[in-house]
N, C-alpha and C. Protein backbone atom coordinates (compact mmCIF):
# COMPACT_ATOMS: atom_id res chain seq x y z
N UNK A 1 8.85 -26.12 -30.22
CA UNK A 1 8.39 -25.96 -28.86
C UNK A 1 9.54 -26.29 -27.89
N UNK A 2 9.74 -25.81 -27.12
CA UNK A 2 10.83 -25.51 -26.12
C UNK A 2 10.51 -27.21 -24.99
N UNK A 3 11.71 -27.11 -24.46
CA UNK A 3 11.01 -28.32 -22.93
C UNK A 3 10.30 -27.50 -21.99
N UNK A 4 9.99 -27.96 -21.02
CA UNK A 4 9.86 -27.77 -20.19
C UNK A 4 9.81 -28.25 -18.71
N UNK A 5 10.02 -27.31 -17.42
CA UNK A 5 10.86 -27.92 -16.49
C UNK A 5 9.87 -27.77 -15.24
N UNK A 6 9.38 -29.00 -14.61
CA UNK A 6 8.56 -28.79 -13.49
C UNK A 6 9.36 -28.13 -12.02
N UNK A 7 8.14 -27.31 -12.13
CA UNK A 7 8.30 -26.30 -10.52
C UNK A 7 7.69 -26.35 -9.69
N UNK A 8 7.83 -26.75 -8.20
CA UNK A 8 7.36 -27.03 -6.81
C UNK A 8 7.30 -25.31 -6.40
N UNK A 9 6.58 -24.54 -6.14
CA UNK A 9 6.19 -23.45 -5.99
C UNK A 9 5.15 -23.27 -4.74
N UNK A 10 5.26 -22.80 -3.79
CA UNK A 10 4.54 -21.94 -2.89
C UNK A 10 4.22 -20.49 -2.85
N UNK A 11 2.80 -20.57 -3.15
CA UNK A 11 2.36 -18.89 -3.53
C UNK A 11 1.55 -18.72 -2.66
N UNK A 12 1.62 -17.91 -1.88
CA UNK A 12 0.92 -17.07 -1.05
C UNK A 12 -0.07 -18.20 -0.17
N UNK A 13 0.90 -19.08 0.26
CA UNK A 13 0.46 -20.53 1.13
C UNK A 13 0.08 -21.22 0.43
N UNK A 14 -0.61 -21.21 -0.89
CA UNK A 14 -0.76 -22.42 -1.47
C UNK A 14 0.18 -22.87 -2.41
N UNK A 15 0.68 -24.22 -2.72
CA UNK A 15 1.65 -25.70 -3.60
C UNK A 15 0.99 -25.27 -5.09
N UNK A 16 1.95 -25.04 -5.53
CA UNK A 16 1.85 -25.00 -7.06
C UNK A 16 2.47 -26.05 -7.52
N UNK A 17 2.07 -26.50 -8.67
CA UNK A 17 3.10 -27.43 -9.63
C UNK A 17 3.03 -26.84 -11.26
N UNK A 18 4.05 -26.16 -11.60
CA UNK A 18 3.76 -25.60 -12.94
C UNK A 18 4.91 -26.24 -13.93
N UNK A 19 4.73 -26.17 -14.90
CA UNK A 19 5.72 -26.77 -16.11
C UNK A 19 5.65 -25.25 -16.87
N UNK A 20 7.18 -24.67 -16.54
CA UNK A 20 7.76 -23.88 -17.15
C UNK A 20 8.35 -24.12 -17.90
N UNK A 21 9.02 -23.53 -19.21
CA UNK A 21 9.92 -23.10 -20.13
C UNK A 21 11.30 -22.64 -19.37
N UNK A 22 12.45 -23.30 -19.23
CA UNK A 22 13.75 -22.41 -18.56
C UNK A 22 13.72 -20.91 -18.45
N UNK A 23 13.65 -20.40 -19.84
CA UNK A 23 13.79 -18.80 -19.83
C UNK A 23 12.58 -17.77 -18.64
N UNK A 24 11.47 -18.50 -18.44
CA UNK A 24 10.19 -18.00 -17.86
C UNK A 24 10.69 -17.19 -16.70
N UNK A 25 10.14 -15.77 -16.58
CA UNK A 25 10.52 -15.00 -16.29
C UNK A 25 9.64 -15.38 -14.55
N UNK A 26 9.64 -15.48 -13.35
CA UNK A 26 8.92 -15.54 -12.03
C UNK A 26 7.54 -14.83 -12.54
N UNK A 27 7.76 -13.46 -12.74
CA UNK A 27 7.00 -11.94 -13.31
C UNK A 27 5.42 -12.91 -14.30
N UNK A 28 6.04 -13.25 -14.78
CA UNK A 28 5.04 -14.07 -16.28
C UNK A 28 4.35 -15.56 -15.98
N UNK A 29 5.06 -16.17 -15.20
CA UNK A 29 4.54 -17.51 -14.23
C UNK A 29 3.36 -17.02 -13.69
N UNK A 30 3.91 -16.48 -12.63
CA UNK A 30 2.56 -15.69 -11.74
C UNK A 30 1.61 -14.95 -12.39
N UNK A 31 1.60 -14.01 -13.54
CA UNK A 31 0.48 -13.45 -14.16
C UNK A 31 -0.15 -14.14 -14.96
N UNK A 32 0.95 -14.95 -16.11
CA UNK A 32 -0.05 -15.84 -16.51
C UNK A 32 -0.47 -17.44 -16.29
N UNK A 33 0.26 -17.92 -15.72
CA UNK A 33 0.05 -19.28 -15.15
C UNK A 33 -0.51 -19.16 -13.90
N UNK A 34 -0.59 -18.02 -13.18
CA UNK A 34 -1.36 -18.33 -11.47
C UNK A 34 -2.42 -17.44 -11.92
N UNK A 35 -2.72 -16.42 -13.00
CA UNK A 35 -3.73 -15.33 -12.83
C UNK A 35 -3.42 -14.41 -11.72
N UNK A 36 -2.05 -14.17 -10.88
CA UNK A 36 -1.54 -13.55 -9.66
C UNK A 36 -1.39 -12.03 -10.42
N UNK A 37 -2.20 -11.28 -10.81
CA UNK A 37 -2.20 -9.86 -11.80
C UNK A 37 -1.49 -8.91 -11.18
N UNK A 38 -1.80 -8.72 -10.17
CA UNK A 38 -1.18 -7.69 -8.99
C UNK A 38 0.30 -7.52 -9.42
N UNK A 39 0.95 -8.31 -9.38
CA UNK A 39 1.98 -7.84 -9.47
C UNK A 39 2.70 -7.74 -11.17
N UNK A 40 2.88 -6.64 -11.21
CA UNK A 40 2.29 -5.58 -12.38
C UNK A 40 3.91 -5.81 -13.24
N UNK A 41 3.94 -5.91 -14.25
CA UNK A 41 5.17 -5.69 -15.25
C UNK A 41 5.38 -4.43 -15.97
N UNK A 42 6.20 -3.08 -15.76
CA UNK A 42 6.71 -2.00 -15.84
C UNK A 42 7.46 -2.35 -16.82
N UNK A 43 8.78 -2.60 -16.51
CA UNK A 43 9.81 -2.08 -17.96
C UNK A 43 10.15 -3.56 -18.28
N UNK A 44 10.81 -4.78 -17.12
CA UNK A 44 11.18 -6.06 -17.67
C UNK A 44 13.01 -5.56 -17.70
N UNK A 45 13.27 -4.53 -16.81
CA UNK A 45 14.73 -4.65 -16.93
C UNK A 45 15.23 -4.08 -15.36
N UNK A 46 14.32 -4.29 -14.46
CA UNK A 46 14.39 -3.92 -12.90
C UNK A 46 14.55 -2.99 -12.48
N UNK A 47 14.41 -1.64 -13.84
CA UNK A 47 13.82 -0.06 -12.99
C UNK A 47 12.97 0.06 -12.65
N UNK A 48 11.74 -0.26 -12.67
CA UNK A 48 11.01 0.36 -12.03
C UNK A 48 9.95 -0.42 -10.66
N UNK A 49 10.68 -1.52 -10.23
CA UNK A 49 9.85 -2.39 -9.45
C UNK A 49 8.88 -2.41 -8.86
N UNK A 50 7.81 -2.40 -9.98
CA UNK A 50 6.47 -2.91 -9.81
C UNK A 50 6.31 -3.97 -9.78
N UNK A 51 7.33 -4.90 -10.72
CA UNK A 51 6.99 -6.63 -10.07
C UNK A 51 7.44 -6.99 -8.88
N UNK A 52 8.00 -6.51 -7.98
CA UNK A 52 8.41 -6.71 -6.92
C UNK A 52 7.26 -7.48 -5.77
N UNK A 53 7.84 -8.57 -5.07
CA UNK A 53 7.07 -9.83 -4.68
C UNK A 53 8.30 -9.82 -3.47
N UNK A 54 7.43 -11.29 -2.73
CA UNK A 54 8.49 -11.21 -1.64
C UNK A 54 9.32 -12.93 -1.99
N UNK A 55 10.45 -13.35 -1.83
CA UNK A 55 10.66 -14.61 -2.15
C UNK A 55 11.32 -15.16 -1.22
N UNK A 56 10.99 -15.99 -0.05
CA UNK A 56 11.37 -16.55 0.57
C UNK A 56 11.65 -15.09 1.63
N UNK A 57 10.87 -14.69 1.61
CA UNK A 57 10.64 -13.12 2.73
C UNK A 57 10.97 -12.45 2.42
N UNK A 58 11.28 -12.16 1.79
CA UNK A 58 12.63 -11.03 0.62
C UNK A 58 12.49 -10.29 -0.17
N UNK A 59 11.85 -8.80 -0.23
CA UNK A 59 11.61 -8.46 -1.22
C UNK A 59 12.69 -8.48 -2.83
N UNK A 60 12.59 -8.87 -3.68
CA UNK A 60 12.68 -8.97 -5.11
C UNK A 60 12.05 -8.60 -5.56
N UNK A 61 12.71 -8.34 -7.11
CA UNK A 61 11.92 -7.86 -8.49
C UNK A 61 11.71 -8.93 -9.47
N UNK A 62 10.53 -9.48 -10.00
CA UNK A 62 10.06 -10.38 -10.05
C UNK A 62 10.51 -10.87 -11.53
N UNK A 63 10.56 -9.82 -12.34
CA UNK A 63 11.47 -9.66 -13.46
C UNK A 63 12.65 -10.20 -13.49
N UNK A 64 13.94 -10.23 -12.83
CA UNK A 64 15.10 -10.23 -12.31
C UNK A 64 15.12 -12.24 -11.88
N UNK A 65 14.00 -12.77 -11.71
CA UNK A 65 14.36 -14.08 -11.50
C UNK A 65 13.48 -14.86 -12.10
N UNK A 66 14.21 -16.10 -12.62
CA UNK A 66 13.65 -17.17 -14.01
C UNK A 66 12.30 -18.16 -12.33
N UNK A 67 11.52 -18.99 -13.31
CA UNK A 67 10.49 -19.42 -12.25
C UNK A 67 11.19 -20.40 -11.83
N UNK A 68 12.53 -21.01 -12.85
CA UNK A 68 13.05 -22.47 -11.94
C UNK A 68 13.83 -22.17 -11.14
N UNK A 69 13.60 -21.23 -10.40
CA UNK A 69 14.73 -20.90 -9.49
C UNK A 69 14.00 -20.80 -8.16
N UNK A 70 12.93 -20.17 -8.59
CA UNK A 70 11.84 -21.15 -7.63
C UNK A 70 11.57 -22.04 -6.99
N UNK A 71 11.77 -22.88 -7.46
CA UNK A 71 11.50 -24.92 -7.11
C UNK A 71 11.71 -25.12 -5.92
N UNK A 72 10.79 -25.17 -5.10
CA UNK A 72 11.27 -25.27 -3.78
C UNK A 72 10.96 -24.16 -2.57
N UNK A 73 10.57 -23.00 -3.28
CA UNK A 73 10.80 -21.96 -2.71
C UNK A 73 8.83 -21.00 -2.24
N UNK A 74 9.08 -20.25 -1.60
CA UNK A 74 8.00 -19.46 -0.76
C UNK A 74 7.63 -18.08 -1.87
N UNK A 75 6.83 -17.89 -2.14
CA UNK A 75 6.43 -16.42 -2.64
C UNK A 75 5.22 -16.16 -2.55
N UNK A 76 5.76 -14.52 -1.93
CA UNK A 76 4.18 -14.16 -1.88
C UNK A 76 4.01 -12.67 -2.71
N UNK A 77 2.77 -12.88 -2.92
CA UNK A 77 2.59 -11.49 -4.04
C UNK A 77 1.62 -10.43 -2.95
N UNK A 78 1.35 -9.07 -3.87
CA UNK A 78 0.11 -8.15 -2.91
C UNK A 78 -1.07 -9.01 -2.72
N UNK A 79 -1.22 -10.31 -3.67
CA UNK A 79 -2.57 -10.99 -3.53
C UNK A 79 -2.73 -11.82 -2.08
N UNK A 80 -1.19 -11.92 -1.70
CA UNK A 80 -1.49 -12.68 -0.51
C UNK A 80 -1.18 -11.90 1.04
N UNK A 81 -0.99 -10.89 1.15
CA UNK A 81 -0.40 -10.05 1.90
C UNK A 81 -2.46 -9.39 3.08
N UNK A 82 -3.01 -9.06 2.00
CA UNK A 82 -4.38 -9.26 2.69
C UNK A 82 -5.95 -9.15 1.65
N UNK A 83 -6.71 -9.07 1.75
CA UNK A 83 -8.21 -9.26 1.06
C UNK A 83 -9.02 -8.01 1.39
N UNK A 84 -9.67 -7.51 0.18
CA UNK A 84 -10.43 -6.26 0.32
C UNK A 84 -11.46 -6.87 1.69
N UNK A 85 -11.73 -7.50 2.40
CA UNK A 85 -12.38 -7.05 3.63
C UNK A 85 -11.57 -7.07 4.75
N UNK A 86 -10.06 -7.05 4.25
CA UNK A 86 -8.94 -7.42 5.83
C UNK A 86 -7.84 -6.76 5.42
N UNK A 87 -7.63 -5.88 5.31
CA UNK A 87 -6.16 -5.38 4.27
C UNK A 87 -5.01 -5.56 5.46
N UNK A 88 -3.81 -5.53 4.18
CA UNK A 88 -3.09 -5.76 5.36
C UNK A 88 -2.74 -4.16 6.45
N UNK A 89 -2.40 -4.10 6.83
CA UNK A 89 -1.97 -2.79 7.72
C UNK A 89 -0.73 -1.94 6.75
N UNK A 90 -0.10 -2.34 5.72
CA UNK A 90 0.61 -1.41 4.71
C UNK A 90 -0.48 -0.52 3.75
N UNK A 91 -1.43 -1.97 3.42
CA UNK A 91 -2.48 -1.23 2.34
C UNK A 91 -3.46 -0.46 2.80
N UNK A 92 -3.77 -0.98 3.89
CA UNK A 92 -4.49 0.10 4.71
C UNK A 92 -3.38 2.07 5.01
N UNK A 93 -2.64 1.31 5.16
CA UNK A 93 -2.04 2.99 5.35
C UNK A 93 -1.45 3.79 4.15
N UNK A 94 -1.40 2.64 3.03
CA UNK A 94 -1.47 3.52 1.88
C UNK A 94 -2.71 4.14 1.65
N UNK A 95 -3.67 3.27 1.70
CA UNK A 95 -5.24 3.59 1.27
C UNK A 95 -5.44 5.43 2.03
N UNK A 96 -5.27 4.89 3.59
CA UNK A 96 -5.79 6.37 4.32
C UNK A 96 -4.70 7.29 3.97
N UNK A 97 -3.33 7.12 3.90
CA UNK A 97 -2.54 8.27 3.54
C UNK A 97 -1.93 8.47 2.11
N UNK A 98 -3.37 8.41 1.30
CA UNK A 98 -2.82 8.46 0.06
C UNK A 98 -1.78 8.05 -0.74
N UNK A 99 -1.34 7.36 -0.65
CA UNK A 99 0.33 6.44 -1.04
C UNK A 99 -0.34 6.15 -2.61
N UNK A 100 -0.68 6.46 -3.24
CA UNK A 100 -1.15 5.86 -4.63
C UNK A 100 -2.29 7.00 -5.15
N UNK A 101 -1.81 6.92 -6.52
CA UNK A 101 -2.72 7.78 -7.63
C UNK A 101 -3.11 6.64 -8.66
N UNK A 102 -2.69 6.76 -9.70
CA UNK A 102 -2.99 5.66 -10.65
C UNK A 102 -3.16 4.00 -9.74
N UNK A 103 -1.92 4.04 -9.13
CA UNK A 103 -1.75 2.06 -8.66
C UNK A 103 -1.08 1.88 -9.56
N UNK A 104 -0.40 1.40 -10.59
CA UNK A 104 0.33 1.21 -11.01
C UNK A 104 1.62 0.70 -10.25
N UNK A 105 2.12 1.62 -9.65
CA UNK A 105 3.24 1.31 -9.00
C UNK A 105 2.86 0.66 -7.19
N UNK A 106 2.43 1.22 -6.96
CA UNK A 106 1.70 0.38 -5.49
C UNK A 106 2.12 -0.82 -5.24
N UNK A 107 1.51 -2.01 -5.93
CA UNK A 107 1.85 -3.14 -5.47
C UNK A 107 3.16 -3.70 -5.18
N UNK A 108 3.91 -2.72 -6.04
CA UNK A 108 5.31 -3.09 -5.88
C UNK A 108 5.92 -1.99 -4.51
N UNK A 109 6.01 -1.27 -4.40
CA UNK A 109 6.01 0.04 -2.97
C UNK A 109 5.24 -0.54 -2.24
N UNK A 110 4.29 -1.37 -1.78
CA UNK A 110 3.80 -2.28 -0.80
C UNK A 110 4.28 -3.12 -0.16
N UNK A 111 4.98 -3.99 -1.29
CA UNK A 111 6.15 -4.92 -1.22
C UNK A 111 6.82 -4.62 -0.34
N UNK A 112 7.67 -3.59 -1.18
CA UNK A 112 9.13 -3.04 -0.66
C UNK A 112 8.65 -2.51 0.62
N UNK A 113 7.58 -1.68 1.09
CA UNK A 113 7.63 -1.35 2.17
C UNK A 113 7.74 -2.24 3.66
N UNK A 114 6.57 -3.33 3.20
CA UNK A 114 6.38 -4.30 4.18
C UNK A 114 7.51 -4.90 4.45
N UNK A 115 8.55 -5.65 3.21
CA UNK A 115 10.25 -6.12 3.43
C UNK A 115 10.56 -4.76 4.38
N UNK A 116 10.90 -3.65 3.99
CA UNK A 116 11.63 -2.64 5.13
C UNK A 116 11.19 -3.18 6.49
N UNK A 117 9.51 -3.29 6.78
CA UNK A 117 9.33 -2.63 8.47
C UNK A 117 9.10 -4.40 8.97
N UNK A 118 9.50 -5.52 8.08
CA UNK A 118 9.88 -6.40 8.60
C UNK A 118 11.93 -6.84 8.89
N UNK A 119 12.60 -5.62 8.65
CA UNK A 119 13.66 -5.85 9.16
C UNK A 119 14.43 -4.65 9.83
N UNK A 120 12.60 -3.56 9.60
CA UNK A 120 13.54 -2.48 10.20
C UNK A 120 11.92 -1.92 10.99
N UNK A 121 11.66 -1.72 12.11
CA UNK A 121 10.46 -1.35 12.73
C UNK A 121 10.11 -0.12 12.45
N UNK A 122 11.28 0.79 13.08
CA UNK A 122 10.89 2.18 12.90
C UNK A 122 11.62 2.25 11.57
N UNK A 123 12.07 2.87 10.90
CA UNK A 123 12.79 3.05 9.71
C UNK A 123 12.46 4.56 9.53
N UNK A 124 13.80 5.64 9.58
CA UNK A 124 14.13 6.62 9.68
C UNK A 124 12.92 7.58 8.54
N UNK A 125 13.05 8.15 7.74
CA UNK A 125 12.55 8.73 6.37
C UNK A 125 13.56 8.36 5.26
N UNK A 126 14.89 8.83 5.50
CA UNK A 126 16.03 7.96 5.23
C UNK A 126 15.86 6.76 4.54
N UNK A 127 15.56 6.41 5.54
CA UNK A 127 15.71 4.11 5.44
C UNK A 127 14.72 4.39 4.39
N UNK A 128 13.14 4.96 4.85
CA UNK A 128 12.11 4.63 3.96
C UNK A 128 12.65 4.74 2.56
N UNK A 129 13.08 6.04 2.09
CA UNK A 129 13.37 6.51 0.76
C UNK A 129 14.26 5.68 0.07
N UNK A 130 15.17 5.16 1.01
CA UNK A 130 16.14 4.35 0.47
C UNK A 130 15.70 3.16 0.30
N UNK A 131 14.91 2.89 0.58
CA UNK A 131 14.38 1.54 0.49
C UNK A 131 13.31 0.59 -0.44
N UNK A 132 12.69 2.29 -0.79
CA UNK A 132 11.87 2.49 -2.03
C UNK A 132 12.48 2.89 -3.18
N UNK A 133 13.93 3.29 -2.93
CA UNK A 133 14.61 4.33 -4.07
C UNK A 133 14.59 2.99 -5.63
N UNK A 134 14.14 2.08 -6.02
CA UNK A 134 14.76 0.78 -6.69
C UNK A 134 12.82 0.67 -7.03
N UNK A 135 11.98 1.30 -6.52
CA UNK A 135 10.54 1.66 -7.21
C UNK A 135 10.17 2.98 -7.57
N UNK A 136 9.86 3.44 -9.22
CA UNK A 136 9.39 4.19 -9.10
C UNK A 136 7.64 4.44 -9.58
N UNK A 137 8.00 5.86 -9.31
CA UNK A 137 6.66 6.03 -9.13
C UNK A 137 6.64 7.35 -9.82
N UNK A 138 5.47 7.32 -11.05
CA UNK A 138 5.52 8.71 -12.11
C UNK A 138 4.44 9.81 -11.49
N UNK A 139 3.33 9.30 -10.67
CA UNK A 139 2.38 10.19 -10.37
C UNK A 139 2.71 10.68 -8.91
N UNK A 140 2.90 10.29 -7.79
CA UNK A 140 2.78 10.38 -6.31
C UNK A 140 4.02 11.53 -5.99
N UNK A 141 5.09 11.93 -6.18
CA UNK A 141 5.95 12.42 -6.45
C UNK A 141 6.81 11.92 -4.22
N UNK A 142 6.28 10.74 -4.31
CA UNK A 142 6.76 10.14 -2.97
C UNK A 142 6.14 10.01 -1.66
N UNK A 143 5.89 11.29 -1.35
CA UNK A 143 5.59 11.96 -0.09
C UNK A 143 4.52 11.09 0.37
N UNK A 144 3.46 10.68 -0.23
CA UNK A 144 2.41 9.82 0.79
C UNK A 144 2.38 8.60 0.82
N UNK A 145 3.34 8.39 -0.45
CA UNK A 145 4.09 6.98 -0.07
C UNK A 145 5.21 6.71 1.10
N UNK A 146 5.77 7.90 1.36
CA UNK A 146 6.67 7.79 2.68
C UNK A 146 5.73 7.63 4.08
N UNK A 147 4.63 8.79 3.92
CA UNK A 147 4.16 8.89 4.91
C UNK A 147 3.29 7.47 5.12
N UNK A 148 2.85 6.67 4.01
CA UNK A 148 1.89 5.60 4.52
C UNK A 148 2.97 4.40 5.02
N UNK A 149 4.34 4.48 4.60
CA UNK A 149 5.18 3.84 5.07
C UNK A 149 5.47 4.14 6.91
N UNK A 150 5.75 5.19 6.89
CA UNK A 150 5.58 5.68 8.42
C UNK A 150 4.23 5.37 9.05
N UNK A 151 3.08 5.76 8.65
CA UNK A 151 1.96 5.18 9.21
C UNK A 151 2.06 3.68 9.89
N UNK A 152 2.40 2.49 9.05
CA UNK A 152 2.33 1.54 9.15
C UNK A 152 3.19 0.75 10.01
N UNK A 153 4.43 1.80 10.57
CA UNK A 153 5.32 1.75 11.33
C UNK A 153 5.02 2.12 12.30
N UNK A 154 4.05 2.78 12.20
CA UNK A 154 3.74 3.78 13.75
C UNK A 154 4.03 5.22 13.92
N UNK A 155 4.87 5.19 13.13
CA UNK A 155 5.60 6.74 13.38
C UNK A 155 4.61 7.49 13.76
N UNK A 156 3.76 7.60 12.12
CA UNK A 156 2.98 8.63 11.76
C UNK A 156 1.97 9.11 12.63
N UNK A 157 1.57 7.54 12.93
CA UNK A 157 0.19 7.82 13.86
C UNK A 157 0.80 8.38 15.29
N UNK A 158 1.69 8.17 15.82
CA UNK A 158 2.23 8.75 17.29
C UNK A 158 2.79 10.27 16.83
N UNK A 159 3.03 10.67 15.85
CA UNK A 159 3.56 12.17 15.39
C UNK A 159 2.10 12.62 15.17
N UNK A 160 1.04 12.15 14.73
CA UNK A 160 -0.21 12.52 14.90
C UNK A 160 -0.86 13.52 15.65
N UNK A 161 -0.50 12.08 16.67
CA UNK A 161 -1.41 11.80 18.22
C UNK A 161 -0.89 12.93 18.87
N UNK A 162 0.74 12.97 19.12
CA UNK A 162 1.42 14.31 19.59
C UNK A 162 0.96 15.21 19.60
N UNK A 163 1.09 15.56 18.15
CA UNK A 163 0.63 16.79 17.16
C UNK A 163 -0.96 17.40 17.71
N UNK A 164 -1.44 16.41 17.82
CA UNK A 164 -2.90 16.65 18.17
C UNK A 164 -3.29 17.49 19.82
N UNK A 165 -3.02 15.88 20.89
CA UNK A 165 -2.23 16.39 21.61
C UNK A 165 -1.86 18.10 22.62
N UNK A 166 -0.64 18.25 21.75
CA UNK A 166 -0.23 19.71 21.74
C UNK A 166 -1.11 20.84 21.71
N UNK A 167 -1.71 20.72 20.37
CA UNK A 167 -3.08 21.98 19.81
C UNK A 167 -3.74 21.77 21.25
N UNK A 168 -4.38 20.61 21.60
CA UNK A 168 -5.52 20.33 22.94
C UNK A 168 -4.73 21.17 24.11
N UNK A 169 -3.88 21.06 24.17
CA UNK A 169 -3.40 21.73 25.54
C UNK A 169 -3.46 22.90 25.57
């Protein structure tokens, strides 16, 4: 049996105290020591960032960092971001603009999106793609994942409204 190394952890506002194993992957803490499921394990070698979480505001791939590195530190997963009667305003604009088929990849493109339009407001199509380019996604083939990214920015809904708008006149 291995040691193990106590971790001061903040998840999604609430103080954790967990006794990890050194090697423990962040990814495997949270699914199986918090029950935090959402954030989903894909390959375990940081193509396809579905574990992607935010750490200390930041989107990361959850895979990519051990839990004692943690100690001390802020994370939040899709579990804490909002609640099926309050979503947050990303999941909501995935939800209405289709941004997801299976889910699978979602929680992690949620992530990443919300990190973008917290350091970038508007964010080009560009920015979006690039920003997601480090998640993939086998079913959606992008497009309403860009667009729920723009939604949530505003874009979408004011290219809408325009759009709409225009026809009325």
């Amino acid at each position: 049996m291995s040691a193990t190394v106590p971790v001061r952890i903040t998840v999604n506002g609430a103080s954790h105290q967990l006794d990890v194993e050194p090697r423990r992957l962040l990814v495997h803490a949270l699914r199986e020591e918090l029950g935090l499921t959402g954030t989903h394990v894909g390959c375990d070698t940081s193509s396809c960032g579905a574990c992607t979480i935010h750490l200390d505001g930041v989107a990361v791939k959850s895979c990519t960092v051990l839990a004692v590195q943690c100690d001390g530190r802020e994370v939040t997963t899709i579990e804490g971001l909002g609640s099926t009667d309050d979503l947050h305003p990303m999941q909501e604009a995935f939800w209405e603009h289709h941004g997801l088929q299976c889910g699978y990849c979602t929680p992690g493109m949620i992530m990443a999106g919300v990190d973008l339009l917290n350091r970038t407001s508007q964010p080009s199509e560009s920015e979006i793609r690039h920003a997601i380019e480090g998640n993939l996604c086998r079913c959606t083939g992008y497009h309403n994942i860009v667009k729920a990214i723009q939604a949530a920015s505003g874009q979408q809904t004011e290219a809408t409204s325009q759009a709409r708008d225009e026809v009325q006149a």
